[in-house]
N, C-alpha and C. Protein backbone atom coordinates (compact mmCIF):
# COMPACT_ATOMS: atom_id res chain seq x y z
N UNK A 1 146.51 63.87 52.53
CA UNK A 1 145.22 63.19 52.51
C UNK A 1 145.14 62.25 53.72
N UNK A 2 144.07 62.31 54.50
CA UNK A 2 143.67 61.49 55.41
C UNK A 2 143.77 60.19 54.92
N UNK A 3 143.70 58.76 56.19
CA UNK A 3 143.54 57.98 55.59
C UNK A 3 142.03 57.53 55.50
N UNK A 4 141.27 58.14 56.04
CA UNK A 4 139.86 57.66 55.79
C UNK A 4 139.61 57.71 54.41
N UNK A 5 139.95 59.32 53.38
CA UNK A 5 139.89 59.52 52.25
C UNK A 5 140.41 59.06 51.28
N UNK A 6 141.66 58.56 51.96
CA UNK A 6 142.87 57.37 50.53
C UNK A 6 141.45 56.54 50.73
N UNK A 7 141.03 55.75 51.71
CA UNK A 7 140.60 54.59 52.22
C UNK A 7 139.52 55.24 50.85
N UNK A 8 138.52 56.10 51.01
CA UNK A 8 137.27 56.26 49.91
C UNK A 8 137.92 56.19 48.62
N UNK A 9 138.76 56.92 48.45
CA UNK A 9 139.43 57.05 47.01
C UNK A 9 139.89 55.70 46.46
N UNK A 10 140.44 55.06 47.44
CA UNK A 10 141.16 53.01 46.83
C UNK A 10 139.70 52.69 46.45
N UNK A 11 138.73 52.82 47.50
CA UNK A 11 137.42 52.20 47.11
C UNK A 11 136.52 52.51 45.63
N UNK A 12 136.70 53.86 46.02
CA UNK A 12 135.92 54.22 44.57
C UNK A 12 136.49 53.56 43.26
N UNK A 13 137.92 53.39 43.05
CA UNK A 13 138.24 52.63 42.45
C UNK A 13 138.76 51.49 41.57
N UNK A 14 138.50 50.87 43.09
CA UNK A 14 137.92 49.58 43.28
C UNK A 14 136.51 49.36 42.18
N UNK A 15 135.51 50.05 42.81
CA UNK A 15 134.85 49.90 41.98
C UNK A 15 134.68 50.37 40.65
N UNK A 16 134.64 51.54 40.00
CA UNK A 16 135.48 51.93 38.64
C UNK A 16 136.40 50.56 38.12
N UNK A 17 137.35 50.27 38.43
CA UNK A 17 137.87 48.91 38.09
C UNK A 17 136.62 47.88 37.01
N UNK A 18 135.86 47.75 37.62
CA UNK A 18 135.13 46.72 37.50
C UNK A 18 133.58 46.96 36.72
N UNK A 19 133.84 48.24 36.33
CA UNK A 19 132.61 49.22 35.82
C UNK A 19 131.49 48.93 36.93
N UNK A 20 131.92 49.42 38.27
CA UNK A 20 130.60 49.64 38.94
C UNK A 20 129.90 51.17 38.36
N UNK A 21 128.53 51.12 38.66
CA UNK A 21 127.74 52.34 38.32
C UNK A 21 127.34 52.96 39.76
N UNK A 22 126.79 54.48 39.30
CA UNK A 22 126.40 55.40 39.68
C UNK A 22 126.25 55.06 41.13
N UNK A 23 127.31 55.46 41.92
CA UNK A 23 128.97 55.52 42.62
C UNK A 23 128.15 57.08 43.57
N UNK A 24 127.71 56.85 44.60
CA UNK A 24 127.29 57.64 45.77
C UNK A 24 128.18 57.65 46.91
N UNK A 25 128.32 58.26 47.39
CA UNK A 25 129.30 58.91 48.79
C UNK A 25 128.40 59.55 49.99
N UNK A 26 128.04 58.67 50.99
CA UNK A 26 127.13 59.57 52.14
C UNK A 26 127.76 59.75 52.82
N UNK A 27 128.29 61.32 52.90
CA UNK A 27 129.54 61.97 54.63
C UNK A 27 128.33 62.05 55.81
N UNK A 28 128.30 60.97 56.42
CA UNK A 28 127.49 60.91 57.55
C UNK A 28 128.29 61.56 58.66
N UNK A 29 129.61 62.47 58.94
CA UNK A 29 130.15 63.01 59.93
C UNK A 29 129.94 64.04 61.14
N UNK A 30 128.61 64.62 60.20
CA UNK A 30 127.82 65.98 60.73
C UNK A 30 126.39 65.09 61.33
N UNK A 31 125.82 63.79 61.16
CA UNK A 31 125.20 62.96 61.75
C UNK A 31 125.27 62.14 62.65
N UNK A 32 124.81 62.84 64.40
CA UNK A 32 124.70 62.03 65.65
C UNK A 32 124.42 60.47 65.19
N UNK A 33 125.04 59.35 66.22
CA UNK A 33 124.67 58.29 66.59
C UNK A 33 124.89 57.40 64.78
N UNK A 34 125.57 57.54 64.25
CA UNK A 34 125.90 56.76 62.90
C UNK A 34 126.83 55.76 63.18
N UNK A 35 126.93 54.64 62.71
CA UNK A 35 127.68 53.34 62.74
C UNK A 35 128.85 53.59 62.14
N UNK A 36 129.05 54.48 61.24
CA UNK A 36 129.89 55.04 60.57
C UNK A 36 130.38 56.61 60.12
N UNK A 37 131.49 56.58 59.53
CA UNK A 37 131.86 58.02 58.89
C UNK A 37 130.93 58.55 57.86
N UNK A 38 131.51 57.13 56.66
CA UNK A 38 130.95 57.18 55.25
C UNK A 38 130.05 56.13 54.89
N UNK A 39 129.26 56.29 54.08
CA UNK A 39 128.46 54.96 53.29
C UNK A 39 128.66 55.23 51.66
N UNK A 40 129.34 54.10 51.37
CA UNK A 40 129.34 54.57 49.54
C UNK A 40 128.70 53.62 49.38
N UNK A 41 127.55 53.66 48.03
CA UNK A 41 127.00 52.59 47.66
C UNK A 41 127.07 53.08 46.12
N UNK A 42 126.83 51.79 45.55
CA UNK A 42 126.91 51.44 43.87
C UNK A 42 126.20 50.17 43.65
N UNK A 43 126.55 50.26 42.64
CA UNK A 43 125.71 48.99 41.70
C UNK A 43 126.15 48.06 40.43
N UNK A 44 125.86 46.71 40.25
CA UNK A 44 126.33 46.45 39.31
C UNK A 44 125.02 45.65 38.63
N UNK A 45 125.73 45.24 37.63
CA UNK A 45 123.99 44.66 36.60
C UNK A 45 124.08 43.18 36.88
N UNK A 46 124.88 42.07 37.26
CA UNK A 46 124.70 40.80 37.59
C UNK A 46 125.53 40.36 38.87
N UNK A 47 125.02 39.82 39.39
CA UNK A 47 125.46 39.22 40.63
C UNK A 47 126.73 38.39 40.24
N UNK A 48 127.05 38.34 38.99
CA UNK A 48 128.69 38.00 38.83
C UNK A 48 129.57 39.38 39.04
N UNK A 49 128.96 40.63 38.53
CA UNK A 49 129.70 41.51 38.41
C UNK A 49 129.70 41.87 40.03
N UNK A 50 128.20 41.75 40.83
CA UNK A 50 128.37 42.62 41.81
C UNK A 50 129.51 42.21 42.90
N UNK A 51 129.87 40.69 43.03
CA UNK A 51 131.18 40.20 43.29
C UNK A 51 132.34 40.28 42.65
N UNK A 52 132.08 40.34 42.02
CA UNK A 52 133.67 41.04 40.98
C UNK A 52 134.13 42.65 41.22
N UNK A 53 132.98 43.39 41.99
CA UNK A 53 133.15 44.62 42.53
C UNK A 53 133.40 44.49 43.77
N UNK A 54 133.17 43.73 44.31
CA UNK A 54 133.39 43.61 45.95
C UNK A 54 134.84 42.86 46.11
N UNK A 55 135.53 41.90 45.16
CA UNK A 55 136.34 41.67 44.99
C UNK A 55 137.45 42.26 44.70
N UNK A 56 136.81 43.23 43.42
CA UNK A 56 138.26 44.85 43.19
C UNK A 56 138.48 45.44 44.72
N UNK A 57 137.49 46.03 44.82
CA UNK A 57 137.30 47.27 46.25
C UNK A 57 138.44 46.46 47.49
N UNK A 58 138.35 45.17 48.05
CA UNK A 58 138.76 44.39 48.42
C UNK A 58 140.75 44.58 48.47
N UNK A 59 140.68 43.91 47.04
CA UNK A 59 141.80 43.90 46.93
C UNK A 59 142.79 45.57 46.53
N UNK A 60 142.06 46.43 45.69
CA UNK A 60 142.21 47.92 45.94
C UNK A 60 142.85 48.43 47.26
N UNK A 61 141.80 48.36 48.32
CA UNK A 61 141.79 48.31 49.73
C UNK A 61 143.35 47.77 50.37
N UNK A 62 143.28 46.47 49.97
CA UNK A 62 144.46 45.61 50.77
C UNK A 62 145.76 46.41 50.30
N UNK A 63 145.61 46.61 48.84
CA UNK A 63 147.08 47.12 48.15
C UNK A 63 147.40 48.18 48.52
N UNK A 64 146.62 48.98 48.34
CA UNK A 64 146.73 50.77 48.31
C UNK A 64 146.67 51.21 50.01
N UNK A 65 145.94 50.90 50.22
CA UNK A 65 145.82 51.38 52.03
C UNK A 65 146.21 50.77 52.96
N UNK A 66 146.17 49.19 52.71
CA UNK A 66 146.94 48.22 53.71
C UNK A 66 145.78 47.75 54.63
N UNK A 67 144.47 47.84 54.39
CA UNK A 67 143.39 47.51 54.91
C UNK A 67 142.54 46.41 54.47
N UNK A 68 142.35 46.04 55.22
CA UNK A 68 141.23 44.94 55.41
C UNK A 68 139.52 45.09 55.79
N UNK A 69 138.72 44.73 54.96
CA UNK A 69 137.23 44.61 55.78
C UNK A 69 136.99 43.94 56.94
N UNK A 70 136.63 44.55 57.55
CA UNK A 70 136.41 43.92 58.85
C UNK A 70 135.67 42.78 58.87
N UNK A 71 134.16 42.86 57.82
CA UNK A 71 133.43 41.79 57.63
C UNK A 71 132.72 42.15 56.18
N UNK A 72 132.64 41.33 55.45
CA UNK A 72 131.94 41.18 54.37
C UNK A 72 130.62 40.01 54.27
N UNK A 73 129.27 40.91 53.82
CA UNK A 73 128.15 40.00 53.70
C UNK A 73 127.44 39.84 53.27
N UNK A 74 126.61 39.11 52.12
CA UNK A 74 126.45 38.46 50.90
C UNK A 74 126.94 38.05 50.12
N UNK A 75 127.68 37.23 50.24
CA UNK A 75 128.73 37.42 48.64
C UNK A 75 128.04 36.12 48.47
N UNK A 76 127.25 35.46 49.30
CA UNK A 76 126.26 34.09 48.52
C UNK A 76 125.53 34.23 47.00
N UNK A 77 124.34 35.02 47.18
CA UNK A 77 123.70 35.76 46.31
C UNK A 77 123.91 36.73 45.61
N UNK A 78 124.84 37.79 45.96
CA UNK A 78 125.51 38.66 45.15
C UNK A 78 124.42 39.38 44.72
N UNK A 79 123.39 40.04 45.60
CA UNK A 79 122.64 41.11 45.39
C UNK A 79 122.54 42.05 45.90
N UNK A 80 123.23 42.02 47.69
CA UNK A 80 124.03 42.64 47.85
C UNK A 80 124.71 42.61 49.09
N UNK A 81 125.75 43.10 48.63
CA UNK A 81 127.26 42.50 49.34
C UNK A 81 127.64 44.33 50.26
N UNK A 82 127.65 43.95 51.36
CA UNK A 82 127.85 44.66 52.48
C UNK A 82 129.24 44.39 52.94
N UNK A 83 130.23 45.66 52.84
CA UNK A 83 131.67 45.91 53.14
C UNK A 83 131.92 46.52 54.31
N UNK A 84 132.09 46.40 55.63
CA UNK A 84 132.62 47.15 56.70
C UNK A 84 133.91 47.06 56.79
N UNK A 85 134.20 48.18 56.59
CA UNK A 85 135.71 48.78 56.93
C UNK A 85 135.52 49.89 58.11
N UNK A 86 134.80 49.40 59.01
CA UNK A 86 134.46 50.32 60.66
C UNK A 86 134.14 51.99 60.08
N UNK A 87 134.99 52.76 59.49
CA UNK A 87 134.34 54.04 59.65
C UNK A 87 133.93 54.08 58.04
N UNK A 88 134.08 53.32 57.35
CA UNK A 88 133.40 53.18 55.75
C UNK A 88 132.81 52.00 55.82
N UNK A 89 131.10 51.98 55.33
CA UNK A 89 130.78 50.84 54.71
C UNK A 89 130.30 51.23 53.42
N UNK A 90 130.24 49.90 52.50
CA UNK A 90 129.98 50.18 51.47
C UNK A 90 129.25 48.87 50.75
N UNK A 91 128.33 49.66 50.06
CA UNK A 91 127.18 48.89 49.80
C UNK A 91 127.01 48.68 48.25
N UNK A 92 127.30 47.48 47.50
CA UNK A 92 127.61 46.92 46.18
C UNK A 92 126.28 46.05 45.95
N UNK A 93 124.90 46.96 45.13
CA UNK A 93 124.07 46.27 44.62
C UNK A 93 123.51 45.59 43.39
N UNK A 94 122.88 45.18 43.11
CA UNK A 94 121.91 44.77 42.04
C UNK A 94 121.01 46.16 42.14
N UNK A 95 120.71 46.63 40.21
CA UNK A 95 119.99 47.52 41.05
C UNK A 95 118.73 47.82 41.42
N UNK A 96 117.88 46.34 41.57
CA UNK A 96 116.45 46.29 41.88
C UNK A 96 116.42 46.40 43.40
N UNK A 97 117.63 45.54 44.15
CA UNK A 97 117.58 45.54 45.42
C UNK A 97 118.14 46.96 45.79
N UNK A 98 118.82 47.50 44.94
CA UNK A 98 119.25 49.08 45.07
C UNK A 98 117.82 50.09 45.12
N UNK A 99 117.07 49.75 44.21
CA UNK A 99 116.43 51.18 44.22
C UNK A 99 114.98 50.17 45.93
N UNK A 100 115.13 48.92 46.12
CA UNK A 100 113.97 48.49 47.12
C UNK A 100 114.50 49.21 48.33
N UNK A 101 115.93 49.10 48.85
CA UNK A 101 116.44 48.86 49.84
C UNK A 101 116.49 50.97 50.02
N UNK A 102 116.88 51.25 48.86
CA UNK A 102 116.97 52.71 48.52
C UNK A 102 117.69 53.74 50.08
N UNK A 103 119.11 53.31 50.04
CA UNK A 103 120.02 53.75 51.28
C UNK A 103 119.84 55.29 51.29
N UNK A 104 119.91 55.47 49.94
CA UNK A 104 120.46 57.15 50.03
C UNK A 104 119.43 57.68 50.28
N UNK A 105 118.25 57.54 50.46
CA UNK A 105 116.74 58.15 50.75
C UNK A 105 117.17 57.71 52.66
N UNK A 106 117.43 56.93 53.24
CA UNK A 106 117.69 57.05 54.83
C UNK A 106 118.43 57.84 55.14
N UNK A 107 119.91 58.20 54.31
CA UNK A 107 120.73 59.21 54.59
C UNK A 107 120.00 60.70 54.46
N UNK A 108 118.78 60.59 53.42
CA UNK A 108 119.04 62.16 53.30
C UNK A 108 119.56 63.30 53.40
N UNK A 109 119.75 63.58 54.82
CA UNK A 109 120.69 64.32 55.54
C UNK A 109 121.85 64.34 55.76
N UNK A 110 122.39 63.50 54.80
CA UNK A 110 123.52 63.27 54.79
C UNK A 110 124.31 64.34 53.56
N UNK A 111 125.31 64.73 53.82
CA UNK A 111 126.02 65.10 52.39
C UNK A 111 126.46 64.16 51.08
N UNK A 112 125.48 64.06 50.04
CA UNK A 112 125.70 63.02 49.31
C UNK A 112 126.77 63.62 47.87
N UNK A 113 128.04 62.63 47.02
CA UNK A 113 128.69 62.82 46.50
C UNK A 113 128.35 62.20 45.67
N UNK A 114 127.87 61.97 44.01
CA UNK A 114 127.43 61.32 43.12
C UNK A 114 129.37 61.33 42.42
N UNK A 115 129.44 60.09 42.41
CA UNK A 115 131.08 59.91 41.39
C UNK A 115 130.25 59.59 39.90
N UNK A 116 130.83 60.56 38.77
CA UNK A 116 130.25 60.32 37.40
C UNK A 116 130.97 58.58 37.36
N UNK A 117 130.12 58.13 36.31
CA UNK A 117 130.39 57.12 36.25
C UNK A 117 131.82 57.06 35.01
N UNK A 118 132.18 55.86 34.81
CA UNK A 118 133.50 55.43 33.35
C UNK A 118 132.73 54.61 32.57
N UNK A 119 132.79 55.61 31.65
CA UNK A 119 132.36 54.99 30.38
C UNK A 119 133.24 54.31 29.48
């Protein structure tokens, strides 16, 4: 396994950890001019949880892969918290600002991966 893919796999759960929801994967690789590889985005129901997900993923990250975010941003408001790890970012919402901001409708073209959620 690559490490880009450990790198998605610690993340995903990361979030699983923390019961993040309905857990998207955009392989932006086959897409010119992208900031990135991957975009995973999810969601949580309170801005306590949605830091408590950005916090798993985080520390997931540090343990399992030996990586660090490059920059993390929102964690003020916790509606949503933006993870760059350079060829993964990942996007931990609320999900009103989830369905406003609505990422996976810009990707379209992207190859999208729905992770079932843990019940």
């Amino acid at each position: 396994m690559d490490d880009t893919k450990k790198l998605l796999l610690d993340i995903t759960e990361g979030i699983q950890e923390k019961k993040g929801k309905q857990i998207v994967i955009a392989d932006l690789t086959d897409i010119d001019d992208t900031i990135c590889q991957y975009f995973v985005v999810c969601q949580g129901n309170s801005p306590m949880q949605v830091s408590a997900i950005a916090d798993s993923i985080e520390d997931f990250t540090i343990k399992r892969s030996h990586v660090k975010p490059v920059g993390i941003d929102g964690q003020r408001n916790a509606t949503w918290i933006a993870m760059d790890y350079a060829n993964v970012m990942v996007h931990v919402f609320l999900p009103e600002a989830r369905e406003f901001y609505n990422l996976e409708h810009l990707w379209a073209d992207a190859k999208l991966t729905n992770i079932p959620d843990l019940d």
